[in-house]
Protein backbone atom coordinates (compact mmCIF):
# COMPACT_ATOMS: atom_id res chain seq x y z
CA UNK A 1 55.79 -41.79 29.81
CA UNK A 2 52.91 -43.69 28.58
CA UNK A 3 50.20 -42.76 26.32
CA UNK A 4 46.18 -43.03 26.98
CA UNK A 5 46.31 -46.78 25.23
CA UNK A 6 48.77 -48.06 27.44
CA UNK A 7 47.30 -46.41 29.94
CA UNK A 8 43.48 -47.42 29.39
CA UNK A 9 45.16 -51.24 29.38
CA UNK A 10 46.86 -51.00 32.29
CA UNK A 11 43.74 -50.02 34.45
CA UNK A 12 42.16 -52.98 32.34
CA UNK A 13 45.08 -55.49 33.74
CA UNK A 14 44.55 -53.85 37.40
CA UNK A 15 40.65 -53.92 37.56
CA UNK A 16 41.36 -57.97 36.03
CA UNK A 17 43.71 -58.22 39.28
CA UNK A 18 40.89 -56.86 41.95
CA UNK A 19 42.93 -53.83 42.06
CA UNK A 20 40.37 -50.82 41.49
CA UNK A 21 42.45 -48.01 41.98
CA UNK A 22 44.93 -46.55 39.68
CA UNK A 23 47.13 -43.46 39.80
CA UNK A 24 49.15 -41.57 37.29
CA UNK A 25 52.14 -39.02 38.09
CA UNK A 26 53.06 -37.17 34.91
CA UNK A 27 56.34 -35.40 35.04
CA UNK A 28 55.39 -31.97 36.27
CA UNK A 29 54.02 -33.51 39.31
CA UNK A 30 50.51 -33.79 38.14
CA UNK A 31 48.28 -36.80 39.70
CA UNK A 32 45.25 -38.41 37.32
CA UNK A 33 43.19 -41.11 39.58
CA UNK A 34 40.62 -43.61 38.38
CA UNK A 35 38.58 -45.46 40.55
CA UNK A 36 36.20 -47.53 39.54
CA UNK A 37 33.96 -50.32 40.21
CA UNK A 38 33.58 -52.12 37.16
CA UNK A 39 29.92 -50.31 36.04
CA UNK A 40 31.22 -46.70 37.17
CA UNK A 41 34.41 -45.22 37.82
CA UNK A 42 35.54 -41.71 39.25
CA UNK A 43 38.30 -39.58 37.27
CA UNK A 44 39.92 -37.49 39.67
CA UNK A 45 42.98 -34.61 38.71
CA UNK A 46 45.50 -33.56 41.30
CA UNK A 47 48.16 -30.60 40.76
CA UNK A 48 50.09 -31.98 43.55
CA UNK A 49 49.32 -34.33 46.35
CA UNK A 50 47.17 -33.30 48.97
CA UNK A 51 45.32 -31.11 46.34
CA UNK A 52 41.56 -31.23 46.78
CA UNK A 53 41.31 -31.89 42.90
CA UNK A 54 39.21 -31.56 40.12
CA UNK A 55 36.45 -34.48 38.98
CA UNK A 56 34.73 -35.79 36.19
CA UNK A 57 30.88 -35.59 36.77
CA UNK A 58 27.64 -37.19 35.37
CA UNK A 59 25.22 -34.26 36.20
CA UNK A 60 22.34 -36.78 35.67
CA UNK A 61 23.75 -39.55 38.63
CA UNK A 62 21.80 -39.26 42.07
CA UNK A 63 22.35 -40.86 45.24
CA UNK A 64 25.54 -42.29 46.41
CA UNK A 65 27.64 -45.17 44.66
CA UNK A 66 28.53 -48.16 47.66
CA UNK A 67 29.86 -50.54 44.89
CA UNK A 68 33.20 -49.87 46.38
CA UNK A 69 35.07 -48.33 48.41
CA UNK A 70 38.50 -45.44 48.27
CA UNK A 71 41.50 -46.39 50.01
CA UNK A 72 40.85 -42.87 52.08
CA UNK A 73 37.90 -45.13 53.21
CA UNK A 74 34.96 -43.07 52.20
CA UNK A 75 32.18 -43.37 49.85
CA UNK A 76 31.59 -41.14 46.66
CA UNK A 77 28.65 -39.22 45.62
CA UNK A 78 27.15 -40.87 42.25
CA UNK A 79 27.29 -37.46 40.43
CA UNK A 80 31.63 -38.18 40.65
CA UNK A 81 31.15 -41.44 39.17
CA UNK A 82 30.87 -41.66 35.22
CA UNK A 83 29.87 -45.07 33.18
CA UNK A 84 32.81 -47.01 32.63
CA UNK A 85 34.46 -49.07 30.01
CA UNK A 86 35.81 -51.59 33.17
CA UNK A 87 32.34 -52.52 33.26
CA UNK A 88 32.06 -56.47 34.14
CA UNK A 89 29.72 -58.18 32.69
């Protein structure tokens, strides 16, 4: 198990890498995915795979976000997305 430190710098190491995509199993089977782009990211919570999940939003974003793209190959709506601490300068 890792706690929100460790787990904050490993996204850090994987968004350094290119990799933009980061999932989390805790032990009762629980998913946690961030996503992000560098200036936005979506948090995404899972009870089990295949779950449609629960998001964090920004009720203020519009539009969509086409900075990147999921590995399910689709694009997110902006109001998933949240600023993000990955953010490149």
């Amino acid at each position: 198990m890792i706690d929100g430190k460790q787990a904050a710098d490993l996204v850090l190491v994987r968004v350094a890498e290119g990799l933009f995509e980061t999932w989390f199993e805790h032990d009762d089977g629980r998913l946690l995915a961030i996503v992000t782009n560098g200036a936005r990211a979506m948090v995404m919570v899972l009870d089990e795979p295949g779950d449609a999940g629960e998001h964090a939003i920004d009720p203020t974003a519009t539009g969509q976000q086409s900075g990147y793209v999921l590995s399910t190959d689709s694009t997110t709506p902006t109001t998933t997305l949240t600023p993000s601490r990955w953010n490149k300068p």
